[in-house]
N, C-alpha and C. Protein backbone atom coordinates (compact mmCIF):
# COMPACT_ATOMS: atom_id res chain seq x y z
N UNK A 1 24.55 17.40 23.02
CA UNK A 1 25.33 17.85 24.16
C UNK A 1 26.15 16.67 24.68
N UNK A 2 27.12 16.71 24.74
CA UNK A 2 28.26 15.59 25.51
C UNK A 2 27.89 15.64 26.78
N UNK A 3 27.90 14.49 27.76
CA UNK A 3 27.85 13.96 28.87
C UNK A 3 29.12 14.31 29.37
N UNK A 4 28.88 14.48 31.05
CA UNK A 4 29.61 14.68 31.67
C UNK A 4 31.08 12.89 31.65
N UNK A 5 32.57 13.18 31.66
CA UNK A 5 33.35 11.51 31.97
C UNK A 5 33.93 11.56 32.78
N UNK A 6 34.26 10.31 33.54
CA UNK A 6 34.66 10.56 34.37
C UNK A 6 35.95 9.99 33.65
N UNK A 7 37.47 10.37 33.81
CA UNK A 7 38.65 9.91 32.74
C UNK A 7 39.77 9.62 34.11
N UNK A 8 39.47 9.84 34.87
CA UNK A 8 40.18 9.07 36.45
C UNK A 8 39.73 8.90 37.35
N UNK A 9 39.69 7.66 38.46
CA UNK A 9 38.86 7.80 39.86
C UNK A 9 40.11 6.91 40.56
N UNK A 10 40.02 7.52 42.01
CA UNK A 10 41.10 6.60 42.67
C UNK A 10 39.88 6.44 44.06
N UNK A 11 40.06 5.53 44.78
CA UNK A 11 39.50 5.26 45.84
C UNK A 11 40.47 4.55 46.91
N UNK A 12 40.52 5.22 48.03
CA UNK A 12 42.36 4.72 48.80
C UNK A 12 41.55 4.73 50.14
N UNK A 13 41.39 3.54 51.10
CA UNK A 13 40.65 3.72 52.36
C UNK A 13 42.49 3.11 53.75
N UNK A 14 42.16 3.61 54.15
CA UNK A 14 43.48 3.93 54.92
C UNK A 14 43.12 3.37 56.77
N UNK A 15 43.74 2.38 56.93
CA UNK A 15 43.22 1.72 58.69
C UNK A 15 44.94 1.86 59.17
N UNK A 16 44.94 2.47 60.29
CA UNK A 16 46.14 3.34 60.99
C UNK A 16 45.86 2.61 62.36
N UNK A 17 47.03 2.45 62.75
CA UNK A 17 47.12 1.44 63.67
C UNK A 17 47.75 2.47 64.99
N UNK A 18 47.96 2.44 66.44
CA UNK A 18 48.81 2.72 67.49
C UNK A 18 50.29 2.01 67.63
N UNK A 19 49.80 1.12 67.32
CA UNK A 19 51.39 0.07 67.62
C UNK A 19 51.68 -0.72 66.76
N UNK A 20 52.93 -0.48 66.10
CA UNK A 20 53.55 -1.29 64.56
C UNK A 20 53.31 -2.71 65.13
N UNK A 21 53.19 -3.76 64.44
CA UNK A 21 53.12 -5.04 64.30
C UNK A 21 54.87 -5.66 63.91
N UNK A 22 55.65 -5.08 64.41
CA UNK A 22 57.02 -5.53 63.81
C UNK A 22 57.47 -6.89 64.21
N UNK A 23 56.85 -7.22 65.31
CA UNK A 23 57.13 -8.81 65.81
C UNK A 23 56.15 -9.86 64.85
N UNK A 24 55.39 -9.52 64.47
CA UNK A 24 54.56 -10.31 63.77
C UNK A 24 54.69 -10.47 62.28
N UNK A 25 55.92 -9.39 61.45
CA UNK A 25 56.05 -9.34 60.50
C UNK A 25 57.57 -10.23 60.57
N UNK A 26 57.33 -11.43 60.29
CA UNK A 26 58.44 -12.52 60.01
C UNK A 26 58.41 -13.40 59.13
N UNK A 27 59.03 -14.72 58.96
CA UNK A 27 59.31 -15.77 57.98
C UNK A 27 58.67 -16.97 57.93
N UNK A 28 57.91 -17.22 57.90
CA UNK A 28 56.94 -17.20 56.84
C UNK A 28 56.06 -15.73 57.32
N UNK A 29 55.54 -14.77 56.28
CA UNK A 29 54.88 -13.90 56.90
C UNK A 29 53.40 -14.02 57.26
N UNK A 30 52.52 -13.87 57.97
CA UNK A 30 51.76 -14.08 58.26
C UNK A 30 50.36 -13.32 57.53
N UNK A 31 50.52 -12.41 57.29
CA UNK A 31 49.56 -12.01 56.34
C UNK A 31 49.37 -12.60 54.71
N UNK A 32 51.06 -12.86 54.45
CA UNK A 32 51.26 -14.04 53.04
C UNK A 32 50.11 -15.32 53.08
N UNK A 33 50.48 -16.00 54.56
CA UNK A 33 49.71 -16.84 54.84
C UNK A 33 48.52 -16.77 54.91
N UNK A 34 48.09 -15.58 55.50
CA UNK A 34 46.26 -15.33 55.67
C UNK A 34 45.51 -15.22 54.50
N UNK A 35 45.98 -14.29 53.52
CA UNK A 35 45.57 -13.38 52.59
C UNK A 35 46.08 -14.14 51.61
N UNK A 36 46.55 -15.13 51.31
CA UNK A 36 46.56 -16.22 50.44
C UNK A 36 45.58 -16.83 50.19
N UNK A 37 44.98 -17.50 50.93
CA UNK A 37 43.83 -18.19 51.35
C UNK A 37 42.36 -17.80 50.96
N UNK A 38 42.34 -16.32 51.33
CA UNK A 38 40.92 -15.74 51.67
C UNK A 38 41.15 -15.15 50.19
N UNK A 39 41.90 -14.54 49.62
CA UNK A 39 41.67 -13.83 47.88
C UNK A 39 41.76 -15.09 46.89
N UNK A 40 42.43 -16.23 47.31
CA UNK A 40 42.77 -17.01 46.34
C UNK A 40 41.56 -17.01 45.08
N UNK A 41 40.08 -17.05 45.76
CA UNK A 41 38.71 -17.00 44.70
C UNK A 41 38.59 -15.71 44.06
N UNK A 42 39.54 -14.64 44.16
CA UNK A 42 39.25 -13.91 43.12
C UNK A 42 40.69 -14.01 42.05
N UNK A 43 41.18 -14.82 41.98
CA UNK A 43 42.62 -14.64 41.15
C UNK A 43 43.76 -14.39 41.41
N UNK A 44 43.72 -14.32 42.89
CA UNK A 44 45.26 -13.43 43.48
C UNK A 44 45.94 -14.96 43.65
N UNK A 45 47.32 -14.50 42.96
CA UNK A 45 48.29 -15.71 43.05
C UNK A 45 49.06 -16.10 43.84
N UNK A 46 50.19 -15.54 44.19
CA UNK A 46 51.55 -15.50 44.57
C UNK A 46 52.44 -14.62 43.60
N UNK A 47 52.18 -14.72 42.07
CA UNK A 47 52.54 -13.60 41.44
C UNK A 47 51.93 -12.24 41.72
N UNK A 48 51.13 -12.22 42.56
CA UNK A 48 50.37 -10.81 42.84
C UNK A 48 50.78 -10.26 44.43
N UNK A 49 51.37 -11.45 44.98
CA UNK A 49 51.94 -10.58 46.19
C UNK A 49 53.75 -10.14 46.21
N UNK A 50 54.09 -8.50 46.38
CA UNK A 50 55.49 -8.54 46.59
C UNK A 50 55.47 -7.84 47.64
N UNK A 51 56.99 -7.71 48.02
CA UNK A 51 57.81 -6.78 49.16
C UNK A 51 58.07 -5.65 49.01
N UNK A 52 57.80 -4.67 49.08
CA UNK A 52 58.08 -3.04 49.02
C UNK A 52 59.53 -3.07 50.20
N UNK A 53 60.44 -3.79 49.91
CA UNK A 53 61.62 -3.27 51.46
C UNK A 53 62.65 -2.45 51.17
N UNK A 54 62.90 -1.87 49.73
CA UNK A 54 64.23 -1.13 49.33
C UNK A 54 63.83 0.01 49.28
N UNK A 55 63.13 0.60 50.41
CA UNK A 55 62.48 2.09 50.93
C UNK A 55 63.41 2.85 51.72
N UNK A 56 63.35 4.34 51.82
CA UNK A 56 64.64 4.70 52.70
C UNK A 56 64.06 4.91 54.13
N UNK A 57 62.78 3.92 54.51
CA UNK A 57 62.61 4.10 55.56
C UNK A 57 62.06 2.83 55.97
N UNK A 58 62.19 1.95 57.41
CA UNK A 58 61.38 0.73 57.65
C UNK A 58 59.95 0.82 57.68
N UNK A 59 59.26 2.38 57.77
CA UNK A 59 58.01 2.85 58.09
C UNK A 59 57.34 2.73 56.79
N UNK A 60 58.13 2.90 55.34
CA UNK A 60 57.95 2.71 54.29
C UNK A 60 57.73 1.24 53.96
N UNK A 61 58.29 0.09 54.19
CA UNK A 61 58.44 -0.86 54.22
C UNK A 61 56.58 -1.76 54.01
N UNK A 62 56.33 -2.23 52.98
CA UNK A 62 55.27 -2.90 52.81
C UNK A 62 54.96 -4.06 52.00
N UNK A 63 53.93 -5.01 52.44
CA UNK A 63 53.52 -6.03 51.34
C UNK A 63 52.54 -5.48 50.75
N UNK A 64 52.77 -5.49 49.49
CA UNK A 64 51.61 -5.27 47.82
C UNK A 64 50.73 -6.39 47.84
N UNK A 65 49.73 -6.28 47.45
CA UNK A 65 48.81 -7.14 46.99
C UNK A 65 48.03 -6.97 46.08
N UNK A 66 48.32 -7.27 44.95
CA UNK A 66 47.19 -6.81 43.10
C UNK A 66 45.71 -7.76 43.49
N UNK A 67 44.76 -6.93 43.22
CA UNK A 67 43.41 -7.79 42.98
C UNK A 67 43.51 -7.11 41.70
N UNK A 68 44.31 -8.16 40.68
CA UNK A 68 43.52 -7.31 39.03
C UNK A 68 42.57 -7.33 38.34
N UNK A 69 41.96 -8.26 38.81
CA UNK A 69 40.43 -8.63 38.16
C UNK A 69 39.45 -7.22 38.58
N UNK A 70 39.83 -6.54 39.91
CA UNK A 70 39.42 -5.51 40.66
C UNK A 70 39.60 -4.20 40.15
N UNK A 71 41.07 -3.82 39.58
CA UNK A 71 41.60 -2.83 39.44
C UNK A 71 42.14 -2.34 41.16
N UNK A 72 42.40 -3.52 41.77
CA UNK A 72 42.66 -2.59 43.03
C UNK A 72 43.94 -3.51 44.02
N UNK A 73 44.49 -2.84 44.75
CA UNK A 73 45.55 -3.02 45.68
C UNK A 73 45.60 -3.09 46.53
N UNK A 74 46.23 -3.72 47.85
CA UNK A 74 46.39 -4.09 49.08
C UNK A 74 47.60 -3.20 49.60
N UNK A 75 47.94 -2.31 50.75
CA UNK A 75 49.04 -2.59 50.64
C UNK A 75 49.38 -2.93 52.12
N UNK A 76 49.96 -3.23 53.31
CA UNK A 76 50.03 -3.65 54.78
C UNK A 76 51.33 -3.35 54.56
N UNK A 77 51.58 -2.52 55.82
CA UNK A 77 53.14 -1.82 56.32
C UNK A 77 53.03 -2.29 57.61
N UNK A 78 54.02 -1.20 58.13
CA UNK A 78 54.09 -2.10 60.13
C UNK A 78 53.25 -1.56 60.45
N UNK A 79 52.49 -0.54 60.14
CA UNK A 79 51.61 0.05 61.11
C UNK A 79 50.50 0.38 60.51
N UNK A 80 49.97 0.12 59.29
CA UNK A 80 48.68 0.83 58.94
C UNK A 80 48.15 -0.17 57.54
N UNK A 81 47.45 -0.41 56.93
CA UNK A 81 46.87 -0.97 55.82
C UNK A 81 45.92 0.02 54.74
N UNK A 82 46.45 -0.02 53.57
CA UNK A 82 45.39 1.07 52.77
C UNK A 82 45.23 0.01 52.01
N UNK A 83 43.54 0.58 51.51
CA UNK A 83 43.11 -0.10 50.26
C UNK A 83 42.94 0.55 49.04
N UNK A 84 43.27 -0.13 48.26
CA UNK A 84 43.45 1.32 46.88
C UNK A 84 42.54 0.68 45.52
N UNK A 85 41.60 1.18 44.94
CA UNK A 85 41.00 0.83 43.79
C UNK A 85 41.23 2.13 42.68
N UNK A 86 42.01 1.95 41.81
CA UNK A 86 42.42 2.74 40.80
C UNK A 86 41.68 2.55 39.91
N UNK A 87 40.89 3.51 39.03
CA UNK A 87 40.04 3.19 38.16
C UNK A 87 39.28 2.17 37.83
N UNK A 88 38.88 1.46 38.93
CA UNK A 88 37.83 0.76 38.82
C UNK A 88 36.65 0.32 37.99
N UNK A 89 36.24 -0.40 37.53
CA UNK A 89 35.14 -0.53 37.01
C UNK A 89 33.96 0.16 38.27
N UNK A 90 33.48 0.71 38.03
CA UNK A 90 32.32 0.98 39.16
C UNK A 90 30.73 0.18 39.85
N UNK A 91 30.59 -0.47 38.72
CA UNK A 91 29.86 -1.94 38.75
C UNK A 91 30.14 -2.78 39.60
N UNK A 92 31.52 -2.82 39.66
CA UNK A 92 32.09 -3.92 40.39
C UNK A 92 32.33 -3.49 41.70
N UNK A 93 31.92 -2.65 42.21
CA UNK A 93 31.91 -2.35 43.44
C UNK A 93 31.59 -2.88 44.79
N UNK A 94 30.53 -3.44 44.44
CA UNK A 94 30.57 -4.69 45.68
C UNK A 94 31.37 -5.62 45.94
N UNK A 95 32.14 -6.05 44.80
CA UNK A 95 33.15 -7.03 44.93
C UNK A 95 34.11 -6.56 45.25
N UNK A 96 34.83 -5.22 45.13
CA UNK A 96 35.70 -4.74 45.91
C UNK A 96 35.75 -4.50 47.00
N UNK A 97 34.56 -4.05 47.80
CA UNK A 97 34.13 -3.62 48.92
C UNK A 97 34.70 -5.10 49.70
N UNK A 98 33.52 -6.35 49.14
CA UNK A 98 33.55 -7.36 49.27
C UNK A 98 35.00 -7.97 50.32
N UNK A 99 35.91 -7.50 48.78
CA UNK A 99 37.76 -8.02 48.94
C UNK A 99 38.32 -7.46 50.10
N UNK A 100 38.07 -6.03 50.46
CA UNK A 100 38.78 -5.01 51.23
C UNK A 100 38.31 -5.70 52.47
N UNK A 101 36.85 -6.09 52.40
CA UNK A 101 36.27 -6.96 53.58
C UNK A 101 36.78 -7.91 54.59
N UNK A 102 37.14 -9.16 53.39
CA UNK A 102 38.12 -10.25 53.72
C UNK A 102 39.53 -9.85 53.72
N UNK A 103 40.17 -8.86 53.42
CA UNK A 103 41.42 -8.33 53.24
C UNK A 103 41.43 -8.01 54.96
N UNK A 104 40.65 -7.01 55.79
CA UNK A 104 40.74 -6.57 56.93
C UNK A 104 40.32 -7.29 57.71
N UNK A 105 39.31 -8.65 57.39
CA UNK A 105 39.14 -9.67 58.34
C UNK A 105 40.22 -10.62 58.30
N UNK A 106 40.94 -11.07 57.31
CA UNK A 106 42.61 -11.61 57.54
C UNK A 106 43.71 -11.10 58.46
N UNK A 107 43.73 -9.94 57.68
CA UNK A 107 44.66 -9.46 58.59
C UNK A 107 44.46 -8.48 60.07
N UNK A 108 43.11 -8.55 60.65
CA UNK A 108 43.02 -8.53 61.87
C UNK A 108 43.29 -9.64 62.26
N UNK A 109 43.06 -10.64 61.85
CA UNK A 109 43.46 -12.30 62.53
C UNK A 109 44.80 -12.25 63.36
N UNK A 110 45.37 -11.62 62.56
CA UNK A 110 46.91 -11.46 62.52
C UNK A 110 47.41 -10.39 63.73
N UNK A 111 46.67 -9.48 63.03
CA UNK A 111 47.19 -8.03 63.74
C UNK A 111 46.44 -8.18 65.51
N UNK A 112 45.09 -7.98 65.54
CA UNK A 112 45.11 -8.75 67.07
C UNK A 112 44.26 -7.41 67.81
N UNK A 113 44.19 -6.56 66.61
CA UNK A 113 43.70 -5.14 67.56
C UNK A 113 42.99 -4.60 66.21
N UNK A 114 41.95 -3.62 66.96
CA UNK A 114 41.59 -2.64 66.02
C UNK A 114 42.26 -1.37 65.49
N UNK A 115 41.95 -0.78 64.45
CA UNK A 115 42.63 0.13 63.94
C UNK A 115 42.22 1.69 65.27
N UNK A 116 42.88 2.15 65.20
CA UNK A 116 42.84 3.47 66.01
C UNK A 116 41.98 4.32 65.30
N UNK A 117 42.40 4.33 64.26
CA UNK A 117 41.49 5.76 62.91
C UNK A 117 41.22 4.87 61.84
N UNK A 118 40.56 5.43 61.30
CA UNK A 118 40.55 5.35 59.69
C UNK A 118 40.16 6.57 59.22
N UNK A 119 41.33 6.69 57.44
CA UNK A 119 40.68 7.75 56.70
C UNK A 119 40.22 7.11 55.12
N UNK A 120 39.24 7.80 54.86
CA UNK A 120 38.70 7.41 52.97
C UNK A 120 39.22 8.84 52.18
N UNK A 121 39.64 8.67 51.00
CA UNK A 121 39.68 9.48 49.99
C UNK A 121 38.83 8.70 48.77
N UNK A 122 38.35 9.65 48.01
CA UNK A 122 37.75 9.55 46.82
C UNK A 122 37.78 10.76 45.86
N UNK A 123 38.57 10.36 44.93
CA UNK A 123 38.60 12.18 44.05
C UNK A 123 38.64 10.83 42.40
N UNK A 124 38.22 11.73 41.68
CA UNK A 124 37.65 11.49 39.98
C UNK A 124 38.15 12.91 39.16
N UNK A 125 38.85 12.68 38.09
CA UNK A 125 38.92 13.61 37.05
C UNK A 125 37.87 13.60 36.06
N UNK A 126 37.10 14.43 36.36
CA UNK A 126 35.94 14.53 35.44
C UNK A 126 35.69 15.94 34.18
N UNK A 127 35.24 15.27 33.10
CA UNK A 127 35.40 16.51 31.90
C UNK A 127 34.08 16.69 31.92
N UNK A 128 33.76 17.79 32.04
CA UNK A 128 32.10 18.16 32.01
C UNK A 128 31.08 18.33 31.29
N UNK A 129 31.80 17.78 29.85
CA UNK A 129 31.18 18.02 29.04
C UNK A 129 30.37 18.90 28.53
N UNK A 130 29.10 19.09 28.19
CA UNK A 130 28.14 20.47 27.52
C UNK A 130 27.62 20.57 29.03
N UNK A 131 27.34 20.00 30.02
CA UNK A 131 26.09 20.16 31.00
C UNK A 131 26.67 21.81 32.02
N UNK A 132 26.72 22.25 32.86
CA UNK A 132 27.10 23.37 33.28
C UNK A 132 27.42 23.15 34.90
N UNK A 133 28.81 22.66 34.89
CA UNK A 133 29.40 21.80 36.03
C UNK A 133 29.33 22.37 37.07
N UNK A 134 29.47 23.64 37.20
CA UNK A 134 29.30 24.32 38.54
C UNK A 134 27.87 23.72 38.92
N UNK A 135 26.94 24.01 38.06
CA UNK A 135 25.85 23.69 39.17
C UNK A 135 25.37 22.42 39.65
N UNK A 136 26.28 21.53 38.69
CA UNK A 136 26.14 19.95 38.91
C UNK A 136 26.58 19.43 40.36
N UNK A 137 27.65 20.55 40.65
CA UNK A 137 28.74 20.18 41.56
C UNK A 137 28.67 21.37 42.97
N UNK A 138 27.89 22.01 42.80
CA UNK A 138 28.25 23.19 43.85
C UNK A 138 27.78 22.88 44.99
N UNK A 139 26.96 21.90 44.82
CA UNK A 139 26.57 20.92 46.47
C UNK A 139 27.58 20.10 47.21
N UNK A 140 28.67 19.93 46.12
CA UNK A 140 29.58 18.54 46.59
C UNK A 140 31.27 19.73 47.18
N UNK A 141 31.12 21.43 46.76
CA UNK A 141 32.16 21.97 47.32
C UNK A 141 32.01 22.37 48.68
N UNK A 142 33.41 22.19 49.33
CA UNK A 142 33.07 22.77 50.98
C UNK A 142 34.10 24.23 50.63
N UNK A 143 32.90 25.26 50.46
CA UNK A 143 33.28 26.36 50.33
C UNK A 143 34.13 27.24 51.43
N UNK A 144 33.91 26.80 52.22
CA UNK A 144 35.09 27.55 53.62
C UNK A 144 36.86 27.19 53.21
N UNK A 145 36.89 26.01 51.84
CA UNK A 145 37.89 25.44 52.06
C UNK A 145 38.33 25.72 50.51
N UNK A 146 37.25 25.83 49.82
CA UNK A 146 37.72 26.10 48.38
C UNK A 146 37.11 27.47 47.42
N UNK A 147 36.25 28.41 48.50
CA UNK A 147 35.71 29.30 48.21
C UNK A 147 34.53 29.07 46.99
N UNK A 148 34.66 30.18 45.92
CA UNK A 148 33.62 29.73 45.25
C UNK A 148 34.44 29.41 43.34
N UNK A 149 34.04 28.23 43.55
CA UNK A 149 34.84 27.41 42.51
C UNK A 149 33.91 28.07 41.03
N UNK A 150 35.10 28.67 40.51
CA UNK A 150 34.85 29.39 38.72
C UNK A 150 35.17 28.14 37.95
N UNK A 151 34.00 28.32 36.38
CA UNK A 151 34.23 28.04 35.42
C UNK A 151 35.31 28.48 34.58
N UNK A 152 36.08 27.54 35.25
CA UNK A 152 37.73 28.25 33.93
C UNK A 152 38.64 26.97 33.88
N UNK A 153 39.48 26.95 33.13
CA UNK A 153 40.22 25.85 32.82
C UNK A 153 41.04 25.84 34.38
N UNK A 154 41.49 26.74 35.30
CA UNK A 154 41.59 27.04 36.03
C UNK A 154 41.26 27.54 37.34
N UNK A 155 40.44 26.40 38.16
CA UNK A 155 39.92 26.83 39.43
C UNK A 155 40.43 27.87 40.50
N UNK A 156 39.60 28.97 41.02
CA UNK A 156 40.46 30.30 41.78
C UNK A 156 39.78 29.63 42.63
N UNK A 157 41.02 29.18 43.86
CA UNK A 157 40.99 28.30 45.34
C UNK A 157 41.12 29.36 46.31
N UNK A 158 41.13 30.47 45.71
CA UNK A 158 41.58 31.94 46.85
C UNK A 158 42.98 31.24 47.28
N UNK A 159 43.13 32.66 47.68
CA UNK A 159 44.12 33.10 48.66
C UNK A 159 44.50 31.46 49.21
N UNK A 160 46.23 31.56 49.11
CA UNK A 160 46.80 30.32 49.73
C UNK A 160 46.95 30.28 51.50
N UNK A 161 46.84 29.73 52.18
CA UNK A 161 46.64 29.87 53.77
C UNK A 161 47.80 29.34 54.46
């Protein structure tokens, strides 16, 4: 019987701010400066930080940050910070956690306030191999929201709302 794979996982944790930081985003930038420092021990260079600014919006507007040793990303806009681990090794999970750690203790240095919200996503493309996925999984559906999820190449989500 084939094992259940997992063949995608994204993990994106999202800190949303009240008030853009636009005075604080200047020349030399200040998170360049922070977050230089504090990743330098996992590999992050200067080739790993860029500018997202040719957006059609300033709200769009962000600094990137590659942890590739991680599989994962930084990104800080004027107003909010997500953390993104794209297919991850899953082992390595503490060390990401770890990064995102020092990533939000930098740039609070900076920023000066706490986040207002935060949201987490976590979704995985998983092939289910021989095992019988509904029942692997029927604990992890919120049925008010996705009804009752069929075995078919094609999930019936009911009725669109």
């Amino acid at each position: 019987m084939a094992l259940p794979r997992i063949i995608e996982s994204l993990f994106e944790h999202k800190l949303l701010y009240t008030e853009p930081w636009v005075d604080r985003w200047g020349s030399p930038n200040p998170f360049l400066v922070s977050l230089t420092k504090c990743l330098k021990h996992l590999g992050v260079g200067l080739s790993d930080f860029s500018f997202h600014n040719d957006t059609p919006t300033i709200a769009d507007a962000c600094l990137n940050i590659e942890i590739r040793r991680l599989h994962s990303a930084v990104r800080i806009g004027l107003d909010s910070i997500s953390l993104i681990a794209m297919n991850p090794a899953w082992e390595f999970s503490p060390e990401v956690i770890s990064a995102f750690g020092l990533v939000c203790d930098g740039a609070s240095g900076v920023i000066g306030v706490s986040p207002a919200s935060q949201e987490s996503t976590l979704s995985f493309h998983i092939t289910p191999g021989g095992s019988d996925f509904r029942s692997a999984t029927n604990s992890l559906i919120a049925k008010t929201i996705a009804n009752d999820a069929v075995s078919s190449r094609t999930p019936d989500f009911g009725s669109p709302r």
